[in-house]
N, C-alpha and C. Protein backbone atom coordinates (compact mmCIF):
# COMPACT_ATOMS: atom_id res chain seq x y z
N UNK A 1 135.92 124.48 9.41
CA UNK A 1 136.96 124.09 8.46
C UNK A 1 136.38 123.09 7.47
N UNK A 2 136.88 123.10 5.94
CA UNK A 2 136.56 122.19 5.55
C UNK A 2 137.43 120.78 5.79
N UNK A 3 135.99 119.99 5.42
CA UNK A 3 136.48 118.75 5.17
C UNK A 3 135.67 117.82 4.18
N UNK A 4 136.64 117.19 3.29
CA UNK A 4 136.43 116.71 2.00
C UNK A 4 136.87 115.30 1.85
N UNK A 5 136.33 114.91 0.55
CA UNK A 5 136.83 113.20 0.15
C UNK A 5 138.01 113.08 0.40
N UNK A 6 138.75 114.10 -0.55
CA UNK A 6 139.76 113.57 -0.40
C UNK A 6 140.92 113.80 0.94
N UNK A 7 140.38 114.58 1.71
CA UNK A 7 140.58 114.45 3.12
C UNK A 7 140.68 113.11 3.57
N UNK A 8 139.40 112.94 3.63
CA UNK A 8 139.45 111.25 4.52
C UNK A 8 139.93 110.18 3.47
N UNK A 9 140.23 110.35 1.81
CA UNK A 9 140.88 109.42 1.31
C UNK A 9 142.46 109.39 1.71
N UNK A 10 142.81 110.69 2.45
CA UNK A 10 144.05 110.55 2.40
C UNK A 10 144.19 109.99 3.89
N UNK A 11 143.68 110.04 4.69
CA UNK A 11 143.78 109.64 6.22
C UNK A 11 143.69 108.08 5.92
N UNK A 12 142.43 107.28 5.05
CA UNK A 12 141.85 106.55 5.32
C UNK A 12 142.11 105.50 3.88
N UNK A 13 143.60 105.42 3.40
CA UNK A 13 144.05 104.98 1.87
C UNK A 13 143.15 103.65 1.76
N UNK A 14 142.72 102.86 2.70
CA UNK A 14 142.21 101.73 1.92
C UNK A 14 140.33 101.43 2.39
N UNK A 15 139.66 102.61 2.97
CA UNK A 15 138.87 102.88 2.81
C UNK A 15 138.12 102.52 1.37
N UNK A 16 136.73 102.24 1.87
CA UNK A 16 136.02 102.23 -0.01
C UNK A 16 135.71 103.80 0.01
N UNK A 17 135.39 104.31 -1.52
CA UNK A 17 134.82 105.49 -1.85
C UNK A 17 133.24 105.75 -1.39
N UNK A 18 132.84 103.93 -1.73
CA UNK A 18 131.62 104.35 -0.90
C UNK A 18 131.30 104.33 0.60
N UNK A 19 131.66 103.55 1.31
CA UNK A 19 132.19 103.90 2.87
C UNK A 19 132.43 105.79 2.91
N UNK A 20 133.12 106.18 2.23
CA UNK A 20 133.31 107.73 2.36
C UNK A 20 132.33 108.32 2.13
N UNK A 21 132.12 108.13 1.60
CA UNK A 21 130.31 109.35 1.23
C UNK A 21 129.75 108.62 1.39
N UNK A 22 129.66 107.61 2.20
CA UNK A 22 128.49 107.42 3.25
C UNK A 22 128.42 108.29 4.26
N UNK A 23 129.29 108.39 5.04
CA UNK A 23 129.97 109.35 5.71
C UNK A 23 129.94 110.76 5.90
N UNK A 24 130.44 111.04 4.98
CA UNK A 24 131.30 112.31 4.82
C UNK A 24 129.92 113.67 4.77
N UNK A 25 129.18 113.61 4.17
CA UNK A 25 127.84 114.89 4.88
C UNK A 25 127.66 114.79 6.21
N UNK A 26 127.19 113.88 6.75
CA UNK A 26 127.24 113.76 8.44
C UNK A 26 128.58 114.32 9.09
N UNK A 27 129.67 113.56 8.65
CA UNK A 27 131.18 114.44 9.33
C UNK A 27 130.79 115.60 8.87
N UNK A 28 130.91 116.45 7.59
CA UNK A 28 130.85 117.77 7.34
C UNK A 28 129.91 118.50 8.21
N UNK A 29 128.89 117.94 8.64
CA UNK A 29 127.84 118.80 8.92
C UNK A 29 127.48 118.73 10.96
N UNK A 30 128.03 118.07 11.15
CA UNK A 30 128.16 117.64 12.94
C UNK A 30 128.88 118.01 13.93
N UNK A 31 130.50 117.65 13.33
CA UNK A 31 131.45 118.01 14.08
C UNK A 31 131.50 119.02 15.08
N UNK A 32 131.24 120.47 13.88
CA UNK A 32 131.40 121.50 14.89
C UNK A 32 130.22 121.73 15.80
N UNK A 33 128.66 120.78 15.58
CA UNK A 33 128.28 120.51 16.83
C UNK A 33 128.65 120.62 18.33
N UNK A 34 129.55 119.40 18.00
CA UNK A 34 130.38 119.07 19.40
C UNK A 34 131.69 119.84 19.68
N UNK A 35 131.74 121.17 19.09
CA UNK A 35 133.50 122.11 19.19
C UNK A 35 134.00 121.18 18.60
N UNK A 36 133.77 120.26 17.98
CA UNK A 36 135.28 119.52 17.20
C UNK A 36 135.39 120.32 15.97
N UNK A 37 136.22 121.35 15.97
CA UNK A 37 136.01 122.60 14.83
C UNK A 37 137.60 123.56 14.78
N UNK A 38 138.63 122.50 14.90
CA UNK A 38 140.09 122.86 14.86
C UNK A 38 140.75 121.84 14.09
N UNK A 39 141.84 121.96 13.42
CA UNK A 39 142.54 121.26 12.66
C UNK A 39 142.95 120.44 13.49
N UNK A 40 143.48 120.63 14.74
CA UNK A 40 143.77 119.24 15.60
C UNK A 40 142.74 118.71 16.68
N UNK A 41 142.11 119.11 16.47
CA UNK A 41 140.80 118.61 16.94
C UNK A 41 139.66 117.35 15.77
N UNK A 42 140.04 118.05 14.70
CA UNK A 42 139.40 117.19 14.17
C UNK A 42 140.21 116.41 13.46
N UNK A 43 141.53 116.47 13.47
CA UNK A 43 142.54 115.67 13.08
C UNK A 43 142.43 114.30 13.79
N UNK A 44 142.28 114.61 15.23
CA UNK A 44 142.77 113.58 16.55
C UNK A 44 141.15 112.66 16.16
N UNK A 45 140.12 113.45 15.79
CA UNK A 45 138.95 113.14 16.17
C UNK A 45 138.60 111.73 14.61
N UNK A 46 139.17 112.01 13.47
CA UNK A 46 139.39 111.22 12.13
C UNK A 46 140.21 110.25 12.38
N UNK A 47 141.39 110.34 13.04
CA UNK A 47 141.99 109.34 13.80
C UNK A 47 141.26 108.07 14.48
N UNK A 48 140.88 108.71 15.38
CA UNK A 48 140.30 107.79 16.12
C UNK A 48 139.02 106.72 15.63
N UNK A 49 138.24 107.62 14.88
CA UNK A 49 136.97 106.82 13.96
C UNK A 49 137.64 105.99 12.91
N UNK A 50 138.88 106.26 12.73
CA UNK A 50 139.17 105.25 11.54
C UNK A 50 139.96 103.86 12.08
N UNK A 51 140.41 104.34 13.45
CA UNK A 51 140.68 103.25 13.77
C UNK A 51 139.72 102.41 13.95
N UNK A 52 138.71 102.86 14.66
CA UNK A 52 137.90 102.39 15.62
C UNK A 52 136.60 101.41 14.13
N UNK A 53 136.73 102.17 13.68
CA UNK A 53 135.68 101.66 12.22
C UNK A 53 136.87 100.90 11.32
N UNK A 54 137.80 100.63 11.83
CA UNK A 54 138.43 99.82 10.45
C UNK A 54 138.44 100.39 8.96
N UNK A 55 138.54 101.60 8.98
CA UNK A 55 138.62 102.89 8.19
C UNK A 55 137.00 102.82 7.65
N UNK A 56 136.00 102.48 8.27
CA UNK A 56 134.59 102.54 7.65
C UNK A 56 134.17 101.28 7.48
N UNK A 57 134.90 100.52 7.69
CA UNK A 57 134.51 98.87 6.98
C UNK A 57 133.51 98.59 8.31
N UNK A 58 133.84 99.07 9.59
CA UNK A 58 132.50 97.77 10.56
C UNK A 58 131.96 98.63 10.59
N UNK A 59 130.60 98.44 10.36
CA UNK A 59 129.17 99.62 11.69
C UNK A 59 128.39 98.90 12.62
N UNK A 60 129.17 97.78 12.56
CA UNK A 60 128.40 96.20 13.83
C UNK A 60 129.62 95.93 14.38
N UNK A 61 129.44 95.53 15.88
CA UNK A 61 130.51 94.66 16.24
C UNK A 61 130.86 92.95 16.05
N UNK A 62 131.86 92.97 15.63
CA UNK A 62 131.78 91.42 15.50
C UNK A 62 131.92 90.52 16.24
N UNK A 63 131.33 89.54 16.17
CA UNK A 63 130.91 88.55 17.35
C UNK A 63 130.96 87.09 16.95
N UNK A 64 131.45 87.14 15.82
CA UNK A 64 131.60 85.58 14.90
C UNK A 64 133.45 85.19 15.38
N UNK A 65 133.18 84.75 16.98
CA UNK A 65 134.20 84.22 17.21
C UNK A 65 134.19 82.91 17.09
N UNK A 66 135.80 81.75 17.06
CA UNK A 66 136.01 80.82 17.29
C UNK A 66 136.08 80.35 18.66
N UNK A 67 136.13 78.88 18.91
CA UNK A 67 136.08 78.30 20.18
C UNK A 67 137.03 78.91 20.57
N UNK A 68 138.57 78.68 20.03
CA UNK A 68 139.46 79.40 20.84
C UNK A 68 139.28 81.21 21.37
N UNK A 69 138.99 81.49 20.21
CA UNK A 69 139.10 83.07 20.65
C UNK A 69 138.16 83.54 22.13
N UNK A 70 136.92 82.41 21.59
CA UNK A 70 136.22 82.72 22.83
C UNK A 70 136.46 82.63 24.25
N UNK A 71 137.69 81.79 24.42
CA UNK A 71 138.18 81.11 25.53
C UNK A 71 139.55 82.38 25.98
N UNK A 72 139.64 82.70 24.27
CA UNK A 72 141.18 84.15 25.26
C UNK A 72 140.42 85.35 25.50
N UNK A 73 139.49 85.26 24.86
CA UNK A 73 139.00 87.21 25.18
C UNK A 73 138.20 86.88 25.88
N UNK A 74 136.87 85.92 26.05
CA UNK A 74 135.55 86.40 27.32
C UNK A 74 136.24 84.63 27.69
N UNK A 75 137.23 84.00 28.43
CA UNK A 75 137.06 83.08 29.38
C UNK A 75 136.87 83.17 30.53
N UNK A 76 136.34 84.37 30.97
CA UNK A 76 135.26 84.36 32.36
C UNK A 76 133.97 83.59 32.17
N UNK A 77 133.12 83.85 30.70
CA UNK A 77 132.19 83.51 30.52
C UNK A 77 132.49 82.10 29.91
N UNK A 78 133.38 81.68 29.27
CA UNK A 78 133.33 80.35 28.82
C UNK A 78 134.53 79.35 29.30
N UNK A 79 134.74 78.95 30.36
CA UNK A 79 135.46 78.68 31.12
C UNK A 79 135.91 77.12 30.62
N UNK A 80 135.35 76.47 29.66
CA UNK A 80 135.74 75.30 28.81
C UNK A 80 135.73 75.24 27.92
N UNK A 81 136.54 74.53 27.11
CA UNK A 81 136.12 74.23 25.51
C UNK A 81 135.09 73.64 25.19
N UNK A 82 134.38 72.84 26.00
CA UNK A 82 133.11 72.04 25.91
C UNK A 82 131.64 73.35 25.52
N UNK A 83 132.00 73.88 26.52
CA UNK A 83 131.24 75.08 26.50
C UNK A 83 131.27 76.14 25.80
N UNK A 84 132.73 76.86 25.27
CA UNK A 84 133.02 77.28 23.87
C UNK A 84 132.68 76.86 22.70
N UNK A 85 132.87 75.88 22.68
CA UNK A 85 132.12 74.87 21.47
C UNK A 85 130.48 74.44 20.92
N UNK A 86 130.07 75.17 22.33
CA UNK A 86 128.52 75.51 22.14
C UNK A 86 128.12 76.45 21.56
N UNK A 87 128.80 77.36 21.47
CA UNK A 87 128.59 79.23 21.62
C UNK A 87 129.55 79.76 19.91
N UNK A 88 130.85 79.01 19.45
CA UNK A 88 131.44 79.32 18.60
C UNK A 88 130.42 79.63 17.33
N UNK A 89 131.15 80.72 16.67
CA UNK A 89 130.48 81.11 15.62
C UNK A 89 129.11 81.63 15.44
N UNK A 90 128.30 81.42 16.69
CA UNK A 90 126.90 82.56 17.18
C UNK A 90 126.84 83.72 17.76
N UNK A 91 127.14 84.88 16.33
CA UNK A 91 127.46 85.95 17.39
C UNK A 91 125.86 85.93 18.03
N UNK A 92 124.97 85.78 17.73
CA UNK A 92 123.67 86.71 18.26
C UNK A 92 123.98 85.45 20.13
N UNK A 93 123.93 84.03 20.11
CA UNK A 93 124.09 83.30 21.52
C UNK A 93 125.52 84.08 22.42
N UNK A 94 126.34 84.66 22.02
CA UNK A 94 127.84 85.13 22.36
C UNK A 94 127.39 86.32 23.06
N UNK A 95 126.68 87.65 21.94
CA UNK A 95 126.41 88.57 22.77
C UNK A 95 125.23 88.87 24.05
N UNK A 96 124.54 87.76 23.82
CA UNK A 96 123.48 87.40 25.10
C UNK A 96 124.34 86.76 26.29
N UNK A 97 125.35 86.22 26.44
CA UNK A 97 125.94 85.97 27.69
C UNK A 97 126.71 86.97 28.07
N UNK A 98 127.92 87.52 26.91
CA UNK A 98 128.94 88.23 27.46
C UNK A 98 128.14 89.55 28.06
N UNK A 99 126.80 90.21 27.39
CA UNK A 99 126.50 91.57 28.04
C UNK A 99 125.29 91.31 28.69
N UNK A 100 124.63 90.20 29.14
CA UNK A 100 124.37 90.15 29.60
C UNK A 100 124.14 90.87 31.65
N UNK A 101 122.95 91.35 31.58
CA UNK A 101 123.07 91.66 33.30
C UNK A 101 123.86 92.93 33.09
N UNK A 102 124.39 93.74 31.97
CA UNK A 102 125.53 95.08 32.72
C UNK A 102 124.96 95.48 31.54
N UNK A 103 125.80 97.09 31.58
CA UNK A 103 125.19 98.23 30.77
C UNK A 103 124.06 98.18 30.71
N UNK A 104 122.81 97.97 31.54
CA UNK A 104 121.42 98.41 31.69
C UNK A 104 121.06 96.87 30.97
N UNK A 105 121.73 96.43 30.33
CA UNK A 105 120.76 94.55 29.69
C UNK A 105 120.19 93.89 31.01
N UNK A 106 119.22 93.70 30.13
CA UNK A 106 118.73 92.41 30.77
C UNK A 106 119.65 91.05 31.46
N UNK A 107 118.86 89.93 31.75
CA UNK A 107 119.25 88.65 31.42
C UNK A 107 119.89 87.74 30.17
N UNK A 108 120.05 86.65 29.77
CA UNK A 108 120.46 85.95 28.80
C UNK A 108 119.22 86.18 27.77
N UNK A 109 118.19 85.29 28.73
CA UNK A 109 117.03 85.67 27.27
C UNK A 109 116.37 86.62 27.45
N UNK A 110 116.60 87.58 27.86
CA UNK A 110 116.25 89.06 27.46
C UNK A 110 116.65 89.49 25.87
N UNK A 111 117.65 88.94 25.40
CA UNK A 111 118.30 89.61 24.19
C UNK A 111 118.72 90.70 24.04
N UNK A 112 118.72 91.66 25.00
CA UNK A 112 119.26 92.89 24.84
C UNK A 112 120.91 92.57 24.59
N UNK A 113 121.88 91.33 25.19
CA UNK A 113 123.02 91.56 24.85
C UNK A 113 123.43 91.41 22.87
N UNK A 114 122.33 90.80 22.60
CA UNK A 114 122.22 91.00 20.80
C UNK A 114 121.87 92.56 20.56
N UNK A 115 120.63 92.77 21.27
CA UNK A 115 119.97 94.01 20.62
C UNK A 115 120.87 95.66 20.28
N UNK A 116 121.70 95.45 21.49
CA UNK A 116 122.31 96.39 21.69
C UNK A 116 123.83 96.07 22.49
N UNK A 117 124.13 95.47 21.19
CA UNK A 117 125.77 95.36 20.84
C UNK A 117 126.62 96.19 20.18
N UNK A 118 128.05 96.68 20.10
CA UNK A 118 128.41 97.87 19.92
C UNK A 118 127.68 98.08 18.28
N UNK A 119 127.95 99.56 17.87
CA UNK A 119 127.49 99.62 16.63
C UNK A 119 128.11 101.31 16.57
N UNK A 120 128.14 101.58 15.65
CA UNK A 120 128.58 102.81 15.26
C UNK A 120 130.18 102.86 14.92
N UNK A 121 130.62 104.02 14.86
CA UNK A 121 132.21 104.69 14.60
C UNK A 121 132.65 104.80 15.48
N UNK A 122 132.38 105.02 16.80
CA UNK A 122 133.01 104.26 17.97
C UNK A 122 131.56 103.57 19.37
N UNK A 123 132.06 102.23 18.93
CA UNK A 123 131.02 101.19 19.18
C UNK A 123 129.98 101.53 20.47
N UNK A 124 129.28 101.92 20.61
CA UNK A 124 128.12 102.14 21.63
C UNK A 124 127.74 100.81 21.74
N UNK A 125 127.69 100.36 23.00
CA UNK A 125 127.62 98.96 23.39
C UNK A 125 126.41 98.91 24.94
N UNK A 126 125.69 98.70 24.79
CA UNK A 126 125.03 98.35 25.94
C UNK A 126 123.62 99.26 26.16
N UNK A 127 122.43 98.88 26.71
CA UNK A 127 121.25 99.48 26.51
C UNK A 127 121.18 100.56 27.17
N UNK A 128 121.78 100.87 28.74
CA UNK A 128 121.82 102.00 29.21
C UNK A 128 122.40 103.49 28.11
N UNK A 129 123.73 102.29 27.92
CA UNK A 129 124.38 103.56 26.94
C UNK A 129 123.66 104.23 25.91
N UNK A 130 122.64 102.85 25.06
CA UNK A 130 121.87 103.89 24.15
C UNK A 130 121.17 104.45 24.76
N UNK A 131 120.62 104.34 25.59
CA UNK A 131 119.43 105.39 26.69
C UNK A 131 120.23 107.06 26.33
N UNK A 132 121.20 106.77 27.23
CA UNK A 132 121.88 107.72 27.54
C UNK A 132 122.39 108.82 26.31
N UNK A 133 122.85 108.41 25.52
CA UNK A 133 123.10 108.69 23.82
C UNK A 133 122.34 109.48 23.58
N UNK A 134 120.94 108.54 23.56
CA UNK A 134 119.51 108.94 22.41
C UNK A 134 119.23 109.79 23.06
N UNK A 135 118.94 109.72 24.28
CA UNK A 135 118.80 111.00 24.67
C UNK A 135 119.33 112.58 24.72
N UNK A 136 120.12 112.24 24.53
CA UNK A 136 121.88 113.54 24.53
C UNK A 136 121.14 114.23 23.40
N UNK A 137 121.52 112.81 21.97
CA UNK A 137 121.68 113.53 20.55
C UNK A 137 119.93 113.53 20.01
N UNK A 138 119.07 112.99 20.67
CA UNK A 138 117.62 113.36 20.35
C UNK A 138 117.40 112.42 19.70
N UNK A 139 118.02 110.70 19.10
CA UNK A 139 117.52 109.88 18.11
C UNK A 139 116.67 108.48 19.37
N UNK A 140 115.74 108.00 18.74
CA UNK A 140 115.52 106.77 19.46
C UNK A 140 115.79 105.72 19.29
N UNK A 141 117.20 105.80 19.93
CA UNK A 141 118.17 104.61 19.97
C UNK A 141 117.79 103.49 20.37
N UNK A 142 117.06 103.75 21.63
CA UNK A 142 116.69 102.30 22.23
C UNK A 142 115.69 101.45 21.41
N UNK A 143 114.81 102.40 21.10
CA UNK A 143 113.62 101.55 20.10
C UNK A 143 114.25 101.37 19.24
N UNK A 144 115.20 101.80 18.08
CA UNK A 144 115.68 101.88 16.46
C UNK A 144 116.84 101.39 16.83
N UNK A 145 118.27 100.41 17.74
CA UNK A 145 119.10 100.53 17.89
C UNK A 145 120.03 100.51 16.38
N UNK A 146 119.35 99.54 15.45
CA UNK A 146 120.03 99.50 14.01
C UNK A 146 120.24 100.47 13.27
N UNK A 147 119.16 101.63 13.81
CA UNK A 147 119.91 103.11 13.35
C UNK A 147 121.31 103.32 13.29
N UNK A 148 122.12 102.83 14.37
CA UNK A 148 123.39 103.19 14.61
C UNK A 148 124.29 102.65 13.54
N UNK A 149 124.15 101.33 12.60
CA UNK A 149 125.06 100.91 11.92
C UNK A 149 124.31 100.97 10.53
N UNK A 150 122.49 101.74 10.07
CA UNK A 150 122.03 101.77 9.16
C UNK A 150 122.61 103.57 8.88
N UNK A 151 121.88 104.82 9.05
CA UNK A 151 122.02 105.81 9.47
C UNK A 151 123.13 106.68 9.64
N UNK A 152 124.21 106.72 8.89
CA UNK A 152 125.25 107.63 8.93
C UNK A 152 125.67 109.20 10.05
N UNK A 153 123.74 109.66 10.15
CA UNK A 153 123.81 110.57 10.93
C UNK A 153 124.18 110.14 12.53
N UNK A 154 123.56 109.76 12.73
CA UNK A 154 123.11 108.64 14.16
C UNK A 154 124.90 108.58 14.06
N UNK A 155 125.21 107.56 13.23
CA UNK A 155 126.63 106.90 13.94
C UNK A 155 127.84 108.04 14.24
N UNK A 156 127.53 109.52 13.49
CA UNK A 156 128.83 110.30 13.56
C UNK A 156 127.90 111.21 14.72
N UNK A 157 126.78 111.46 14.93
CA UNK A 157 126.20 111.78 15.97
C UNK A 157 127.21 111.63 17.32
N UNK A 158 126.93 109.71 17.73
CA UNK A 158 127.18 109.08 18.60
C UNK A 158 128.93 108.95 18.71
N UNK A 159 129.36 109.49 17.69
CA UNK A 159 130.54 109.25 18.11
C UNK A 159 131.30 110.47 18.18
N UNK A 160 129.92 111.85 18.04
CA UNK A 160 130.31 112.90 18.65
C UNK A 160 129.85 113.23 20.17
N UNK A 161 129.28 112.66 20.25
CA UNK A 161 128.89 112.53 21.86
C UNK A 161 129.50 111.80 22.60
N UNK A 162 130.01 110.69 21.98
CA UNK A 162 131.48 110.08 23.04
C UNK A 162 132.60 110.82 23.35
N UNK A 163 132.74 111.30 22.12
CA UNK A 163 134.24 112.43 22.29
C UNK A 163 133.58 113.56 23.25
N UNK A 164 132.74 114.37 22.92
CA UNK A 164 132.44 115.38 23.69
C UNK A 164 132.11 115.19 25.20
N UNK A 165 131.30 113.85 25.52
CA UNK A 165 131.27 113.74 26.70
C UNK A 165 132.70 113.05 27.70
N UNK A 166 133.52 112.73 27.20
CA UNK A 166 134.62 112.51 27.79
C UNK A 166 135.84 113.31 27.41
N UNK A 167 135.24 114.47 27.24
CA UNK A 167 136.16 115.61 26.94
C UNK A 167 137.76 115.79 26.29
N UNK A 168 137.31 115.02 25.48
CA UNK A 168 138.76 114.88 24.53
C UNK A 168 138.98 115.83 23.99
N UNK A 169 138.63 116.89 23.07
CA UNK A 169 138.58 118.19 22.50
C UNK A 169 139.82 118.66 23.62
N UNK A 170 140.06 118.63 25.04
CA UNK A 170 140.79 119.06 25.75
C UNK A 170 142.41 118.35 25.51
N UNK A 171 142.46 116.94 25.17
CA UNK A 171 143.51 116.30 24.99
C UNK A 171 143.94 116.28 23.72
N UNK A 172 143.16 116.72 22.89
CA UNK A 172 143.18 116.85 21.18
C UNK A 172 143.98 118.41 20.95
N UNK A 173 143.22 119.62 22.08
CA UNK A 173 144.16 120.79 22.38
C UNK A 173 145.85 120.26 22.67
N UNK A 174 145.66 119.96 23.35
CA UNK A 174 147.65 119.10 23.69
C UNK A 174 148.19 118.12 22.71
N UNK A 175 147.35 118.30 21.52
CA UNK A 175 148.20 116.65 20.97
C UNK A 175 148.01 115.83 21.82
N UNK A 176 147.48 114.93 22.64
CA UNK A 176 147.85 113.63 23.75
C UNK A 176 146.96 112.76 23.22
N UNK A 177 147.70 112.29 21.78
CA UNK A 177 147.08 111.07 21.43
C UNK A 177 146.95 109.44 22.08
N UNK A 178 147.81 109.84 23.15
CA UNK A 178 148.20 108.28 24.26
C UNK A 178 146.71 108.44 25.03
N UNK A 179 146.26 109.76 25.75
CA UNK A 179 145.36 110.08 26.67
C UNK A 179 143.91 109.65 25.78
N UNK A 180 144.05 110.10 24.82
CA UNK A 180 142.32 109.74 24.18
C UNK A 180 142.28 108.57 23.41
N UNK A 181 143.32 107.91 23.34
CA UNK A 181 142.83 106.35 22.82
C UNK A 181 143.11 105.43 24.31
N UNK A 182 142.91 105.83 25.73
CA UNK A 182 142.92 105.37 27.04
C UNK A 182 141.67 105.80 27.12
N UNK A 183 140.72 106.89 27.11
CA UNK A 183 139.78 107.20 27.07
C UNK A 183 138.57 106.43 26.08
N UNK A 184 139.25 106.43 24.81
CA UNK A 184 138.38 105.55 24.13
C UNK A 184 138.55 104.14 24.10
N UNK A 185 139.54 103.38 24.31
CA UNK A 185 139.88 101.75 24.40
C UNK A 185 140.15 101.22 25.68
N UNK A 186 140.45 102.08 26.62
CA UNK A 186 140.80 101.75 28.12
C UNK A 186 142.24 101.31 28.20
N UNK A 187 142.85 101.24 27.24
CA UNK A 187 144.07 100.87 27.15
C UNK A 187 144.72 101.25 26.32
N UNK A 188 146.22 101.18 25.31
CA UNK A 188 146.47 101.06 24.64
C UNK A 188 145.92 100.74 23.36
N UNK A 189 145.61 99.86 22.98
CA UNK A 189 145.03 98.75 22.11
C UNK A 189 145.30 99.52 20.32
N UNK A 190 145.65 99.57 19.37
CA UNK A 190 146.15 100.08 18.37
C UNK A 190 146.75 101.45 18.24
N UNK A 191 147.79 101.22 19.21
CA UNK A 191 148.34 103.10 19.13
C UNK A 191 149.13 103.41 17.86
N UNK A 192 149.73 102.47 17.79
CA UNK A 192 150.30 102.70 16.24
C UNK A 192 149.62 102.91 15.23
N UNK A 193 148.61 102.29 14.81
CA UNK A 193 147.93 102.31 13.78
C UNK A 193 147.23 103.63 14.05
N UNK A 194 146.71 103.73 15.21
CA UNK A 194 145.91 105.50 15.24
C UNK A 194 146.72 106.81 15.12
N UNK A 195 148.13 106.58 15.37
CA UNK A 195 149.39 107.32 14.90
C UNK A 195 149.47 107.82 13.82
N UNK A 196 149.16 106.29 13.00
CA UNK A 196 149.77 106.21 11.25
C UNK A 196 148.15 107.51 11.02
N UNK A 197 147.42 107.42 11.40
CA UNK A 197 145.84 107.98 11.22
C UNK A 197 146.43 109.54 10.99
N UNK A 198 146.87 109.59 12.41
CA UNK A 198 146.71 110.89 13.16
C UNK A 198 147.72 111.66 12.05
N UNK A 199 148.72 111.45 11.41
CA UNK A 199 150.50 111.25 11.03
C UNK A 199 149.53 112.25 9.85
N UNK A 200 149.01 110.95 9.06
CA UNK A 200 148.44 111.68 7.78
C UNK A 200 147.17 112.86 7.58
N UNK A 201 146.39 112.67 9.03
CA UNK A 201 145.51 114.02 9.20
C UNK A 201 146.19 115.26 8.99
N UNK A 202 147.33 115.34 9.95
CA UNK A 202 148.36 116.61 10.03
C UNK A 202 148.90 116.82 9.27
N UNK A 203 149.02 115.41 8.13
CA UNK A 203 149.89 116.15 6.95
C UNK A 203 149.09 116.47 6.03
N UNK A 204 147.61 116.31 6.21
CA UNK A 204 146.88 116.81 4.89
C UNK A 204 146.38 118.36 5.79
N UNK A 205 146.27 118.74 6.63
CA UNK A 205 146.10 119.52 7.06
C UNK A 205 147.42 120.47 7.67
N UNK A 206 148.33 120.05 7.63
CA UNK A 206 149.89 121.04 7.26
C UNK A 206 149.60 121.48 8.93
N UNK A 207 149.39 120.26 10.06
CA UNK A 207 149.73 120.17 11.73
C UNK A 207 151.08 119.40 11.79
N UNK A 208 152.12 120.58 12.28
CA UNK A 208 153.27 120.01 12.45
C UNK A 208 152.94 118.65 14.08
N UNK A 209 153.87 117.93 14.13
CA UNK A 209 154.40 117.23 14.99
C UNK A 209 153.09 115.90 15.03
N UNK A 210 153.53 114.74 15.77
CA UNK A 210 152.75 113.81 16.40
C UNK A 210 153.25 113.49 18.14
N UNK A 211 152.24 113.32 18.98
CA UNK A 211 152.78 113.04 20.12
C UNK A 211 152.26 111.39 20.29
N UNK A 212 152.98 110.37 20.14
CA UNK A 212 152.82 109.09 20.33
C UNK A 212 153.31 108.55 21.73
């Protein structure tokens, strides 16, 4: 099926033009790679990357938290303000503790929790994971990880290999837009806004209904 600018201008209204054709050859040319090659398949599948990318705006995760924030989202790891107050505003010191030791990282000063922090259209986070990835889609993630947020191919690659390997194409068949943003966020976490996504895929592509 095609898919065009003004496709994703209409999914993605406050998107830049250049964010889009950054894009948009890699989407055209990948998708049906992974069977994402149905109007609601790749409806559900534009959805989700635009949430997940802030309609194209991140290809890094951000990590330029405040003392406080650091204390509501990782206060396992920063269990004081004294100690928040060390760490505020460094993403590269932030992502060496929080990923530290999991997803295949190292230690603190290993740096792998910098090296390989999320990145892409839907964030690949952790060194095993790029192992695992690069290998799938054939790029060398682990050595190049900045591929993922330099590289347009790489990032719609990787975020066809997330969908495909957790078999969403199956929940994208049902409409069950609740089921694949649990799959991709573990929770809830912007269902509305991936709604409003999903709402305008189907209407540029003339898919009756939304299941929210």
């Amino acid at each position: 099926m095609n898919i065009d600018f003004d496709m994703l201008r209409h999914i993605m209204p406050q998107a830049k033009d250049s964010d889009i054709q950054h894009y948009l050859p890699a989407i055209q040319n990948r998708l049906a790679t992974f069977d994402i090659n149905t109007p609601l398949r790749v409806a559900h599948f534009i959805a989700q990357i635009a949430h997940e990318s802030g309609q194209f705006k991140y290809k890094v995760e951000n990590l330029n938290y405040s003392a406080r924030a650091l204390r509501l989202v990782f206060g396992k790891y920063f269990q004081t303000d004294d100690i928040a107050e060390q760490y505020a505003r460094n993403p590269e010191k932030i992502a060496n503790v929080v990923y530290a030791n999991r997803m295949g990282n190292g230690d603190i000063g290993s740096g792998d929790g910098w090296k390989y922090r999320g990145r892409g259209l839907i964030q690949l986070t952790g060194k095993e994971n790029y192992r695992t990835c690069g290998n799938a889609i054939g790029l060398p993630l682990v050595e190049q990880p900045d591929g993922l947020a330099n590289d347009p191919n790489a990032a719609v690659m990787t975020a066809c290999y997330f969908w495909h390997s957790r078999h969403l194409n199956q929940y994208a068949d049902q409409d069950d837009l609740k089921s694949i943003t649990k799959r991709i966020n573990g929770g809830y976490h912007g269902l509305e806004e991936r709604a409003k996504f999903l709402n305008r895929a189907k209407q540029y592509l003339e898919i009756q209904g939304v299941d929210v």
